[in-house]
N, C-alpha and C. Protein backbone atom coordinates (compact mmCIF):
# COMPACT_ATOMS: atom_id res chain seq x y z
N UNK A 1 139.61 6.23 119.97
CA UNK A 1 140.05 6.20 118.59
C UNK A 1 139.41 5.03 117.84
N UNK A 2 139.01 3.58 118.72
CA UNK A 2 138.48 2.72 117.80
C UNK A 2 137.26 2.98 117.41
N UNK A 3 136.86 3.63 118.20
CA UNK A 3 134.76 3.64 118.50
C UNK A 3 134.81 4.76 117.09
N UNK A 4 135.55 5.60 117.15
CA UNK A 4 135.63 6.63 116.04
C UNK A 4 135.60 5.41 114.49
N UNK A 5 136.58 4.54 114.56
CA UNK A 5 136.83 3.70 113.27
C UNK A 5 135.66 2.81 113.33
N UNK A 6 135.04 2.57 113.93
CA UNK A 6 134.46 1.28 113.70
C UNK A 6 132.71 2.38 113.23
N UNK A 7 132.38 3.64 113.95
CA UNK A 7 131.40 4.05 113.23
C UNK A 7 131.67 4.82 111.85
N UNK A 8 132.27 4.99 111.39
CA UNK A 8 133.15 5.15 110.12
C UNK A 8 132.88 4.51 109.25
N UNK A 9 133.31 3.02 109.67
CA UNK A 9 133.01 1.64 109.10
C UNK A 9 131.80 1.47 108.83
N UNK A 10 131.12 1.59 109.65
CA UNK A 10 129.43 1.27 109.81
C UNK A 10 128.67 2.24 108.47
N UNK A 11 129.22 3.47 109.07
CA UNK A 11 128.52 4.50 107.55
C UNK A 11 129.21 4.38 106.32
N UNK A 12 129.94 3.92 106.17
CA UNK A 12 130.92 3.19 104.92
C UNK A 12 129.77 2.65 104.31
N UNK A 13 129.89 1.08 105.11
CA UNK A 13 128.88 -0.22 104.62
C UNK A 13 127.71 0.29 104.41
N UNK A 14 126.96 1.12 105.44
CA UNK A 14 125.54 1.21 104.98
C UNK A 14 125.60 2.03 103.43
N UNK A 15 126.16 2.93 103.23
CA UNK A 15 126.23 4.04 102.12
C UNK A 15 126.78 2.97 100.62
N UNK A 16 127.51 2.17 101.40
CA UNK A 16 127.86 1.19 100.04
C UNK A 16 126.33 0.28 99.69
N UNK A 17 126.02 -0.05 100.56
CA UNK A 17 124.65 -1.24 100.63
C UNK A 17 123.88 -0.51 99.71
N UNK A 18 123.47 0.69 100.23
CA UNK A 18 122.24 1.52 99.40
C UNK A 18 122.69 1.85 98.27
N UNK A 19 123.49 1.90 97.70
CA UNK A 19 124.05 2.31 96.18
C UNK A 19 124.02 1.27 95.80
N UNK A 20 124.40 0.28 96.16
CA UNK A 20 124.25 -1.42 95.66
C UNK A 20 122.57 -1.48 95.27
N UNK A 21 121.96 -1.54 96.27
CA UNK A 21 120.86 -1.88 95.97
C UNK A 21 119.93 -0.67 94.95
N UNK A 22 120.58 0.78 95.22
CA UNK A 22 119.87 1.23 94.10
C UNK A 22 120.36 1.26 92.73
N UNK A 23 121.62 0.27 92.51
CA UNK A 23 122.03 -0.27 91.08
C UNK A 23 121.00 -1.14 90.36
N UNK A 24 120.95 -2.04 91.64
CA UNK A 24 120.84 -3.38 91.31
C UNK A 24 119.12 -3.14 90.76
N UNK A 25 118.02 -2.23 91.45
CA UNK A 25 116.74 -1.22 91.29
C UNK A 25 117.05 -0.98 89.61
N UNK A 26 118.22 -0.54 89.42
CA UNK A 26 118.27 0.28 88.10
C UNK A 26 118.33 -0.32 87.26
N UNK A 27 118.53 -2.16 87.37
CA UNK A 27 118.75 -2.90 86.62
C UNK A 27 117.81 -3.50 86.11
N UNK A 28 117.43 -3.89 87.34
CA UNK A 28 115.68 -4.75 87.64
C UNK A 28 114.99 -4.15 86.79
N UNK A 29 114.69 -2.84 86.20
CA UNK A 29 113.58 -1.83 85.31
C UNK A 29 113.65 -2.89 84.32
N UNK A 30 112.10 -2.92 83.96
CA UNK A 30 112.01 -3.80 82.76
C UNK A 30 112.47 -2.11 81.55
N UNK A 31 112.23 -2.81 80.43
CA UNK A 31 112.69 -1.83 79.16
C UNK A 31 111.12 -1.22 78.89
N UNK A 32 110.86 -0.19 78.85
CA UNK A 32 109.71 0.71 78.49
C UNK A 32 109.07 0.16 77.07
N UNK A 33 108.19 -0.06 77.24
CA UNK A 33 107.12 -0.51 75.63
C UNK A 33 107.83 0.56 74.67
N UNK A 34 107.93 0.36 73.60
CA UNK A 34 107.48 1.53 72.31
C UNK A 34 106.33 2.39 72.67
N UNK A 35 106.10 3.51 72.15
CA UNK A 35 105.35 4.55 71.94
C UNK A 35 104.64 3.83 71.14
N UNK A 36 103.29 4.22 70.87
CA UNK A 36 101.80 4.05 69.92
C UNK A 36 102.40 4.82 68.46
N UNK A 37 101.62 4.31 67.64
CA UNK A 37 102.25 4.77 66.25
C UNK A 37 101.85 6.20 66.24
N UNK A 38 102.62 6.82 65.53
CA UNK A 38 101.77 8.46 65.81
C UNK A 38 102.93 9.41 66.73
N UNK A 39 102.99 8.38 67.90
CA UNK A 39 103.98 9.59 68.93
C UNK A 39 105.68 9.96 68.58
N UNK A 40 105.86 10.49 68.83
CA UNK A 40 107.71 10.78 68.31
C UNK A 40 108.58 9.92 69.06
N UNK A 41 109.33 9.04 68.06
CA UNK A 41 110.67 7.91 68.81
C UNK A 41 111.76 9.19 68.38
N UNK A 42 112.80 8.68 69.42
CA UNK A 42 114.18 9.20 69.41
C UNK A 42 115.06 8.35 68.31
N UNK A 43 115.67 8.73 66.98
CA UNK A 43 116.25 8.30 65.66
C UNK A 43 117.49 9.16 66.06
N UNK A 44 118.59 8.54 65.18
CA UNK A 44 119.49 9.25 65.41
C UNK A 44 120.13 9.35 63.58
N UNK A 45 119.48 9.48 62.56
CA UNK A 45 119.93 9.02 61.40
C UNK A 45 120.30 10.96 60.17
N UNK A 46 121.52 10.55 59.53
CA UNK A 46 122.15 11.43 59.06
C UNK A 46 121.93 11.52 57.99
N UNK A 47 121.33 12.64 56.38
CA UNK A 47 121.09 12.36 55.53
C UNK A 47 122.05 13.31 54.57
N UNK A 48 122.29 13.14 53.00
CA UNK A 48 122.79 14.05 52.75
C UNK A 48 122.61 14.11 51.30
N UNK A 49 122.05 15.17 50.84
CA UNK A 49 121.70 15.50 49.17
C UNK A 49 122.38 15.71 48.27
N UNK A 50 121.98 14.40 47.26
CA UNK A 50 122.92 13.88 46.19
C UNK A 50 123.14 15.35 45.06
N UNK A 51 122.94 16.10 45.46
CA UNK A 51 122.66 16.91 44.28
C UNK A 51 123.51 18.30 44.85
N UNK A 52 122.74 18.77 45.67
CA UNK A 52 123.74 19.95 46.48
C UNK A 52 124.51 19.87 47.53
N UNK A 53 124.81 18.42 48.50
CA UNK A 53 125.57 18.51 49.13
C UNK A 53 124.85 18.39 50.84
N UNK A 54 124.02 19.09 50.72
CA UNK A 54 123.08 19.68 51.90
C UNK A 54 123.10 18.60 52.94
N UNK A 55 123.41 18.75 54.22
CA UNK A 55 123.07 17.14 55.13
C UNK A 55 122.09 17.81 56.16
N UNK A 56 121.49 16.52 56.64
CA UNK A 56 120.27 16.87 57.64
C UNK A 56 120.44 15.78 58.53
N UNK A 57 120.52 16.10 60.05
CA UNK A 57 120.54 14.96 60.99
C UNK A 57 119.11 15.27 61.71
N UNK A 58 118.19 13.96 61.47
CA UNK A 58 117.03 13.35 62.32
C UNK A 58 117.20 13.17 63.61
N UNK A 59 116.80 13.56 64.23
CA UNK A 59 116.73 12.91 65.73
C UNK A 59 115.23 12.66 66.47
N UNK A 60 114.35 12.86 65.98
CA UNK A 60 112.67 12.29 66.29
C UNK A 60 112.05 12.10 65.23
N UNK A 61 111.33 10.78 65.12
CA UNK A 61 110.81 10.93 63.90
C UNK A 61 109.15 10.13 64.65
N UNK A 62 107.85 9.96 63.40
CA UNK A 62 107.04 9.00 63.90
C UNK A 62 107.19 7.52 63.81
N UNK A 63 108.22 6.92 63.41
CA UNK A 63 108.61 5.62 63.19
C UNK A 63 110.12 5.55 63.52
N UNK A 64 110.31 4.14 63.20
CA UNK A 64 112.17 4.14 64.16
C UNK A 64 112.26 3.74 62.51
N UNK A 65 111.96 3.54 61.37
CA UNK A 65 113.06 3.62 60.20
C UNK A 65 111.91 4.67 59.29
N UNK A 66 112.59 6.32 59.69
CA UNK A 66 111.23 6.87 58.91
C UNK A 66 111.64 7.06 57.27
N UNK A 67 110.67 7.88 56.29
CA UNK A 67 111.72 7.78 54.82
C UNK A 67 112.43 8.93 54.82
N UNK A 68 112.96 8.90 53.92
CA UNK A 68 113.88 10.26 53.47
C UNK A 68 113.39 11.46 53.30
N UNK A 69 114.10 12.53 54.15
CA UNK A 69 113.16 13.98 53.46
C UNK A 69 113.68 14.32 52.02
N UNK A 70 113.02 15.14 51.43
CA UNK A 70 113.65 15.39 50.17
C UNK A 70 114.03 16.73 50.22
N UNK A 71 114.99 16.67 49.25
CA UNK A 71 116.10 18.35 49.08
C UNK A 71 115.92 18.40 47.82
N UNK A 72 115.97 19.39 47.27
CA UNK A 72 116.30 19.38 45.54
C UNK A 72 115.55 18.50 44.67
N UNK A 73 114.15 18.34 45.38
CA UNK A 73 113.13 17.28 44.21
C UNK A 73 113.78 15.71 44.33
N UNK A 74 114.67 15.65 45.53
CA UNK A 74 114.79 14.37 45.18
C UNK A 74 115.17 13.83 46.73
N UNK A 75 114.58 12.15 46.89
CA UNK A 75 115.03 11.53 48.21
C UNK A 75 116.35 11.96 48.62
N UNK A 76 116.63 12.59 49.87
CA UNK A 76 118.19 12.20 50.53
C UNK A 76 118.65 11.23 50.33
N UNK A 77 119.67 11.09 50.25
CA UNK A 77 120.43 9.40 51.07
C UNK A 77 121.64 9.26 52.19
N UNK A 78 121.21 8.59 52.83
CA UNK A 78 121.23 8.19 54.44
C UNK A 78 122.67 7.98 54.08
N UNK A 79 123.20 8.99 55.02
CA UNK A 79 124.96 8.86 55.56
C UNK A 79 125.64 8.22 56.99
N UNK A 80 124.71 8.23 57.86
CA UNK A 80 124.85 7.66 58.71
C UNK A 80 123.47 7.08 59.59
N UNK A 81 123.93 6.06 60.39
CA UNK A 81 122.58 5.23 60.90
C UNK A 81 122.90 5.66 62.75
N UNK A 82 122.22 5.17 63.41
CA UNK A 82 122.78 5.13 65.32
C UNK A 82 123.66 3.86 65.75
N UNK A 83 123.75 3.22 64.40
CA UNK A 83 124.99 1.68 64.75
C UNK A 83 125.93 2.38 64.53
């Protein structure tokens, strides 16, 4: 009955160790460069037209603050940001 608990134990610790260390891996990652100008960033920004109402949510754009699309001949304006 002990030999049963104590390899138990053993695959416990090892299975804990390796999740530890592939946290600790997940941490260590430096942060990925930006994309080159040109390629699509992930935006998360909400717009909505002063005129008819109309909203449009961005989610890729070629820049991280891109401009406004226009609705109705005229700039959107931004209802929500990703803060």
């Amino acid at each position: 009955m002990s030999l049963i608990k104590v390899v138990l134990a053993v695959i416990v610790a090892v299975v804990l160790i390796r999740a530890g260390l592939v946290l600790l891996r997940a941490l260590a990652t430096p942060v990925p460069e930006p994309p080159p100008p040109g390629d699509l960033r992930k935006v998360k920004l909400q717009y909505r037209c002063s005129l008819c109402g109309t909203e449009v949510r961005m989610t890729v754009a070629t820049e991280q603050d891109p401009d406004p699309p226009r609705h109705c001949m005229e700039d959107m304006e931004i209802v929500a940001t990703e803060e």
